[in-house]
Protein backbone atom coordinates (compact mmCIF):
# COMPACT_ATOMS: atom_id res chain seq x y z
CA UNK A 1 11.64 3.00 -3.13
CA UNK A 2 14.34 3.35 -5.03
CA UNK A 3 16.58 2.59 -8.22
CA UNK A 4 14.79 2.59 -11.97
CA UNK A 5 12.99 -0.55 -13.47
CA UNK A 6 10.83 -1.06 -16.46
CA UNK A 7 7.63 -2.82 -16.18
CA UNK A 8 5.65 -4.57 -18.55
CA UNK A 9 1.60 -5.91 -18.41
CA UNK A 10 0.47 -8.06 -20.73
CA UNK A 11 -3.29 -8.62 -20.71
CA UNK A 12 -6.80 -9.10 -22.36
CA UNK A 13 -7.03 -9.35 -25.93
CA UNK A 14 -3.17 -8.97 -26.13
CA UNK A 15 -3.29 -5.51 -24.32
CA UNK A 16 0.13 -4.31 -23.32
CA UNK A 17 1.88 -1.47 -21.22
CA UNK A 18 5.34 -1.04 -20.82
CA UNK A 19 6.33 1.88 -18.55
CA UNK A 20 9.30 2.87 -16.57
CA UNK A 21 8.71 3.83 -12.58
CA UNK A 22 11.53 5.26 -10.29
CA UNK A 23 11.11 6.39 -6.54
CA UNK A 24 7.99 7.58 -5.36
CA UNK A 25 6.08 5.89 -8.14
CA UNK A 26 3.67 3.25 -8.07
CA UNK A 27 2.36 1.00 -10.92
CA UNK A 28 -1.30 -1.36 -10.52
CA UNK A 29 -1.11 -4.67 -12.17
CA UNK A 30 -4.49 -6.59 -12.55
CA UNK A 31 -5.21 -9.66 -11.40
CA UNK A 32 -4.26 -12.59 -13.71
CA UNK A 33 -2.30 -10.05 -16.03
CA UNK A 34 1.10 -11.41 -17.24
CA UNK A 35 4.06 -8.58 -15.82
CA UNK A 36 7.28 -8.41 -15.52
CA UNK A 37 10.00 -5.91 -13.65
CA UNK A 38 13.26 -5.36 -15.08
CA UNK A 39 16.06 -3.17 -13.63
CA UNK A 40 16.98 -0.52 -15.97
CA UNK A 41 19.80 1.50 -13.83
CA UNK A 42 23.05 1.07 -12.83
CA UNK A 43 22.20 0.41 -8.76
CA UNK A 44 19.98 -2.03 -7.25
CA UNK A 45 16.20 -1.17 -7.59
CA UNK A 46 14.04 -1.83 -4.51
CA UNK A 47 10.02 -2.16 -4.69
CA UNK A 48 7.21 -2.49 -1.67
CA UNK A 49 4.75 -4.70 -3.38
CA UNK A 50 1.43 -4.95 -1.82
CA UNK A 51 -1.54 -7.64 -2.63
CA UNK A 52 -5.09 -8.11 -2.32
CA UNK A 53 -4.95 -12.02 -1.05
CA UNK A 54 -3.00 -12.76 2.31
CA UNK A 55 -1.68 -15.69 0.32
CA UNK A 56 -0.81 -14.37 -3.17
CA UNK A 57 -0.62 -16.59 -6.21
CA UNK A 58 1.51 -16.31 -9.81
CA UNK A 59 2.52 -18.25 -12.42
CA UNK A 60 5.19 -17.33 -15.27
CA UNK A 61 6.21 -17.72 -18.51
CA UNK A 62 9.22 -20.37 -17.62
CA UNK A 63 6.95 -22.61 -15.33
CA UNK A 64 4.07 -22.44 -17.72
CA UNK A 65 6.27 -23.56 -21.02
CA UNK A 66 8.05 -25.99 -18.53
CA UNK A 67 4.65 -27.57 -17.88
CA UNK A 68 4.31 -28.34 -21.73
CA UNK A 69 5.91 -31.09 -23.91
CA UNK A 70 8.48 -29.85 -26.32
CA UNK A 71 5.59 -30.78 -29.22
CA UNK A 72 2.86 -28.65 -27.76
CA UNK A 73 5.46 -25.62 -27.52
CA UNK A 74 6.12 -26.12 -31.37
CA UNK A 75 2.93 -26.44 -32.49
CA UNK A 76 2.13 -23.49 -31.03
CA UNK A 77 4.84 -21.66 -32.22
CA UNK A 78 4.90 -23.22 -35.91
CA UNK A 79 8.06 -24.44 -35.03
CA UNK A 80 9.89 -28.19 -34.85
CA UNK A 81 9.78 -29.79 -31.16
CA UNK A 82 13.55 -29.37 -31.35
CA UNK A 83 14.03 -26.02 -30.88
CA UNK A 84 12.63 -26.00 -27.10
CA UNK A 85 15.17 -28.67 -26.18
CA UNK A 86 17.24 -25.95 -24.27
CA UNK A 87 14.91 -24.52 -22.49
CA UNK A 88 14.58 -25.41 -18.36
CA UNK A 89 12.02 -27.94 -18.42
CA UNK A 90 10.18 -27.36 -14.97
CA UNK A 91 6.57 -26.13 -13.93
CA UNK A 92 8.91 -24.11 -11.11
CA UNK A 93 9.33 -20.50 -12.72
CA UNK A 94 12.29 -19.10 -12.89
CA UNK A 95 11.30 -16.13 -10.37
CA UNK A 96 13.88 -13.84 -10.67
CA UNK A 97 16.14 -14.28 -13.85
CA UNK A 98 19.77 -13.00 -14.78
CA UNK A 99 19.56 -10.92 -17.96
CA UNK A 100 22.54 -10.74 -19.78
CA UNK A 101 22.11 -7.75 -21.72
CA UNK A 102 21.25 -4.27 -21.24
CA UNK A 103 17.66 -3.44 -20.85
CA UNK A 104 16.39 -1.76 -24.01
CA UNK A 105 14.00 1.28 -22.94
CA UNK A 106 11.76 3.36 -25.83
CA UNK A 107 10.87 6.59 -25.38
CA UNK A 108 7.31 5.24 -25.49
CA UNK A 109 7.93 4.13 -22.12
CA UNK A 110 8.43 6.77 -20.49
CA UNK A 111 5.61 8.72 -21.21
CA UNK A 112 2.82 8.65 -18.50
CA UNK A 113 0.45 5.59 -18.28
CA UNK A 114 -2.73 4.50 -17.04
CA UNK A 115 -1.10 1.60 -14.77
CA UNK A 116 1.60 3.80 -13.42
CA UNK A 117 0.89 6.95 -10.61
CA UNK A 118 3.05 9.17 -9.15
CA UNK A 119 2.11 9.51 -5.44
CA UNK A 120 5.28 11.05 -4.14
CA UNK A 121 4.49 13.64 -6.83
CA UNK A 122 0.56 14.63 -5.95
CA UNK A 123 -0.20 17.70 -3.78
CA UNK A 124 -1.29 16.37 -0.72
CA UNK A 125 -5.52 15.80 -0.29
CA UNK A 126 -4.68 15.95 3.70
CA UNK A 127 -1.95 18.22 4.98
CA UNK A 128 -0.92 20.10 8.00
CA UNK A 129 1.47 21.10 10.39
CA UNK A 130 0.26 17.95 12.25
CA UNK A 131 1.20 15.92 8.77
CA UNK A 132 0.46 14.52 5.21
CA UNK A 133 -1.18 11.79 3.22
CA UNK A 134 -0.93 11.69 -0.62
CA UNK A 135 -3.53 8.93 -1.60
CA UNK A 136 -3.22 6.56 -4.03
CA UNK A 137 -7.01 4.99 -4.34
CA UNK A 138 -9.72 5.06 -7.49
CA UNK A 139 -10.71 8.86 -7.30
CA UNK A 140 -7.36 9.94 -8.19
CA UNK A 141 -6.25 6.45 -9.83
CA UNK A 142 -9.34 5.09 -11.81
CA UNK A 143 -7.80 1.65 -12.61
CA UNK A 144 -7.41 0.48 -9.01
CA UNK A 145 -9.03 -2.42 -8.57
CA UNK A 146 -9.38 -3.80 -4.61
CA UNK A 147 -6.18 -2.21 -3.70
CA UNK A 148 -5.15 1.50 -2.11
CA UNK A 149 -2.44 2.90 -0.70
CA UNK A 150 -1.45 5.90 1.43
CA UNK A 151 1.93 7.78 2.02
CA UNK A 152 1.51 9.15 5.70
CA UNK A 153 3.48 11.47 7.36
CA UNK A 154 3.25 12.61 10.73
CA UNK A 155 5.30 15.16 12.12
CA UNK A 156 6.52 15.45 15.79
CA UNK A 157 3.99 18.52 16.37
CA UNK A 158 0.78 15.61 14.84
CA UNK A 159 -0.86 12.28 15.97
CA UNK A 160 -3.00 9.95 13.74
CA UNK A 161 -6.55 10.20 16.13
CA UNK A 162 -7.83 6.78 16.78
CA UNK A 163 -9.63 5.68 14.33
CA UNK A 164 -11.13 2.34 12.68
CA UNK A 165 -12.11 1.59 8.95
CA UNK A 166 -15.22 -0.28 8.95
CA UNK A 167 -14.60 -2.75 5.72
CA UNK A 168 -11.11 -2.59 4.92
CA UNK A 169 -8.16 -3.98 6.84
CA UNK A 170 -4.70 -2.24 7.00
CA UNK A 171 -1.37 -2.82 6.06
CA UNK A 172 1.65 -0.78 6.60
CA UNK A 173 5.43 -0.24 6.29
CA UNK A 174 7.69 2.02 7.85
CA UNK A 175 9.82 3.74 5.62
CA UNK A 176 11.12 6.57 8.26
CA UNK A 177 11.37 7.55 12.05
CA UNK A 178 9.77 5.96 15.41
CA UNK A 179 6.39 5.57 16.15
CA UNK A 180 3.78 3.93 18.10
CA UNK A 181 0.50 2.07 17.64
CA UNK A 182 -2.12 0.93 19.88
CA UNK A 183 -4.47 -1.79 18.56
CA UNK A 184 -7.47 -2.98 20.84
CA UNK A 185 -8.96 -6.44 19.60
CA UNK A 186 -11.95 -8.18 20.22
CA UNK A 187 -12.33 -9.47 24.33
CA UNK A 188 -10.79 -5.86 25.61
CA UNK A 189 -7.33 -7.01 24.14
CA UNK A 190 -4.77 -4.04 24.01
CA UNK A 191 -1.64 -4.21 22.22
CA UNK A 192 0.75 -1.05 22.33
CA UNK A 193 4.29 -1.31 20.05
CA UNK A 194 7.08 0.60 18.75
CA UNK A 195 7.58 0.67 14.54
CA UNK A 196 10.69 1.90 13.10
CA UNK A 197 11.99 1.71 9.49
CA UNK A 198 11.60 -1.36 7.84
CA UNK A 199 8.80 -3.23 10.23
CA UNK A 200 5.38 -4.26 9.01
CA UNK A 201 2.28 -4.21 10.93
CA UNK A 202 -1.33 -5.74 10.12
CA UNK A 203 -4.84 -4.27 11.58
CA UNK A 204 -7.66 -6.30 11.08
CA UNK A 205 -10.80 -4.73 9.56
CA UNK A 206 -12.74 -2.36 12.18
CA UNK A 207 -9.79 -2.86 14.90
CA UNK A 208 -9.54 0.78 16.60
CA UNK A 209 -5.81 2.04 16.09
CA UNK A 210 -4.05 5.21 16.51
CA UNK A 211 -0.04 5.89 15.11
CA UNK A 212 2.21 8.45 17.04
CA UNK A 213 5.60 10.33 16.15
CA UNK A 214 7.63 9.02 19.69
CA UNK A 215 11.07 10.79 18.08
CA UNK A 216 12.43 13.79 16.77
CA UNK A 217 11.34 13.89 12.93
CA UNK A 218 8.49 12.96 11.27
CA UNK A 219 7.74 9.72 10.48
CA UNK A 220 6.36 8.48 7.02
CA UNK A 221 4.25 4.71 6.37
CA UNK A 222 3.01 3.54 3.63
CA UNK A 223 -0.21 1.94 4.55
CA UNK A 224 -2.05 -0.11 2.61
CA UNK A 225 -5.58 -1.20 1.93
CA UNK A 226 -7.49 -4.07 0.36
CA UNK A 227 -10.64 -1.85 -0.86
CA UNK A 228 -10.26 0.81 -3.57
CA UNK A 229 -11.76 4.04 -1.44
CA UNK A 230 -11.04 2.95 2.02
CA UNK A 231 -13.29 4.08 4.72
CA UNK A 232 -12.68 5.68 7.84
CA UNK A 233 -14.37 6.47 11.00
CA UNK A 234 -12.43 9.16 13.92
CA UNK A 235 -12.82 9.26 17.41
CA UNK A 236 -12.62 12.92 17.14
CA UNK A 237 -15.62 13.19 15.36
CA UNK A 238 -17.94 10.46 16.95
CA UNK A 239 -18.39 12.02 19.60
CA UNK A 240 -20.22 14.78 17.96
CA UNK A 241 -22.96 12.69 16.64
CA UNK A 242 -24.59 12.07 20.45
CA UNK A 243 -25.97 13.72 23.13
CA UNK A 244 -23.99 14.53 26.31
CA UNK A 245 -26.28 12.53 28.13
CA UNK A 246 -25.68 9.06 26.03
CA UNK A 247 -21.75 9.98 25.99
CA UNK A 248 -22.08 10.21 30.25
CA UNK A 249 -23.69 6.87 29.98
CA UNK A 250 -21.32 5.69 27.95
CA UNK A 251 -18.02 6.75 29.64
CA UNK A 252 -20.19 6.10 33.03
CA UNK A 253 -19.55 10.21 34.50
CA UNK A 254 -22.09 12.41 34.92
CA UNK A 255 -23.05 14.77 32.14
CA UNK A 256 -20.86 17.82 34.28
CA UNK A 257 -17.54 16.36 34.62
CA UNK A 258 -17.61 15.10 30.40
CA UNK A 259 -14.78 16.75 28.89
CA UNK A 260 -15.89 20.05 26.57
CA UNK A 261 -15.57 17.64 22.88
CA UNK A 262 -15.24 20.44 20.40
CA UNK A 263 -18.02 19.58 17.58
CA UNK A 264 -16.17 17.85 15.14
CA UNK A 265 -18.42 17.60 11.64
CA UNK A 266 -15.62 15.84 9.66
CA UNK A 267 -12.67 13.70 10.94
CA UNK A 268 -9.35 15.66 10.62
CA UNK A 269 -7.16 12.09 9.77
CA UNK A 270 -4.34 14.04 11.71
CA UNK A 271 -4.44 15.92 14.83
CA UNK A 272 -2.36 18.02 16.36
CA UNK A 273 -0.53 16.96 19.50
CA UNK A 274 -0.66 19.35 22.36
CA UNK A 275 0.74 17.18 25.15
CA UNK A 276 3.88 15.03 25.25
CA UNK A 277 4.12 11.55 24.66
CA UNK A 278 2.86 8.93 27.51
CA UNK A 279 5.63 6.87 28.78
C-alpha cells in the first residue's frame, strides 16, 4: 500500500528470488517457501497480505534453529556447538525482527520477476464510466497458485450488479470511499452494511452480493479470492438464459407485467447506476 520493502523466497532445490515491490505491487509466495520482507525506505512500509487457509500457518528461521540443540546446528554448519550459544534459543520465531543496518539492495533486484506483478500498473481488463478492475489471477500472473486478487473501483455514476461466484469465496478490503453490500445467506437471511476505508468483509462461496458507491467519489476494494481464475455468475445476465414464461413463474407475475430485461449475453461486472441510492 505503501512505503518500499525487499522481499526474498527461498524455495525448491535452493531456488531464490529477491525483488523489491513498492505501492500498487503485489508479490505471490508459494506455499511452504521460506520469505522474508524487509523495509528498504526511509518511512514505514505497509502490506495487505492475503492467504489461502482461514487459519494460516508459518514457521521461521529463529524458531526452527531454536528448536535444535546447539550440536545439531554445528554439525550442520561444520562448525563447533559453541558458536550458536548466542543465539535466542526458542521454537517461538522471532516474527518481526529489528535490523540494525541498512538494507543492502542489488540492482538485480529490481528488475522484474516472476513472483512480483504490478496490478496498479495493468490497463484495466474491465473498465467504464461505471468503474474498473485490474486483475491479478493466473491468465495474466501464471505462478498464482489458489490465490487471486482484484483492484475494484466503482465510481458514483456505477454499481457492482448482484452477483455470486459459484466455487470461490470472497475477501475484501476497503482502501477508499463509502459503500454498501447486501449479502443474502442460506434460510432467506439478508444482511445490508456500510464499508469504509480500512474494514474487511467475508462472502461465503455462492452467497449473492452486490457493492454500491453510497458517497461522492469512487470507491476502490481489493477483493480477494481463494481460486486462481475466479468465477462469476450476474444477475444481469441470468435472466437472459430463460423464457419469460419460467421468469413469471419464478418472480410469481404474469408474463405482461415482467419488466423488459434487455438480453444480456455476457455479464458486464459493473453497471451503470441510473437511479439514486435506496435509503
Amino acid at each position: 500500500m505503501r512505503g518500499e520493502a525487499l522481499v526474498t523466497i527461498f524455495g525448491n532445490q535452493s531456488a531464490r528470488d529477491s525483488f523489491t515491490v513498492g505501492a500498487g505491487e503485489m508479490f505471490f509466495v508459494p506455499s511452504g517457501a521460506l520469505h522474508h520482507i524487509e523495509n528498504t525506505g526511509a518511512a514505514e512500509a505497509e502490506f495487505i497480505l492475503a492467504f489461502t487457509h482461514e487459519r494460516p500457518e508459518d514457521f521461521g528461521l529463529s524458531g526452527t534453529f531454536g528448536a535444535m540443540t546447539d550440536a545439531v546446528l554445528g554439525n550442520t554448519y561444520g562448525l563447533p556447538a559453541s558458536a550458536f550459544s548466542a543465539l535466542k534459543r526458542s521454537p517461538n520465531d522471532t516474527g518481526i525482527g529489528l535490523r540494525t543496518a541498512a538494507a543492502a539492495v542489488s540492482e538485480e533486484a529490481r528488475r522484474m520477476n516472476p513472483h512480483k506483478f504490478a496490478v496498479e500498473a495493468q490497463i484495466a481488463p474491465l473498465a467504464s464510466p461505471a468503474g474498473s478492475a485490474r486483475l491479478a489471477r493466473k491468465q495474466f500472473w501464471p505462478i498464482l497458485e489458489n490465490v487471486a486478487m482484484f483492484s475494484l473501483r466503482v465510481t458514483d455514476q456505477g454499481m457492482r450488479e448482484p452477483h455470486w461466484h459459484p466455487a470461490t469465496a470472497e475477501m475484501g478490503y476497503v482502501l477508499q470511499g463509502r459503500a454498501r453490500m447486501t449479502v443474502l445467506s442460506p434460510g432467506a437471511s439478508v444482511d445490508t452494511y456500510e464499508l469504509k476505508p480500512g474494514d474487511v468483509y467475508f462472502i461465503p462461496r455462492a452467497y449473492p452480493h452486490h457493492i454500491e458507491d453510497i458517497a461522492q467519489g469512487d470507491i476502490h476494494f481489493l477483493v480477494f479470492f481463494d481460486r486462481e481464475t475466479p468465477g462469476d455468475i450476474g444477475c444481469k445476465a441470468a435472466v437472459s438464459a430463460y423464457s419469460r414464461e419460467v421468469l413469471a413463474a419464478t418472480f410469481g407475475c404474469d408474463v405482461a407485467t415482467l419488466p423488459p430485461f434487455p438480453f444480456t449475453a455476457q455479464d458486464p461486472l459493473i453497471v451503470p447506476r441510473g437511479n439514486p441510492v435506496d435509503r
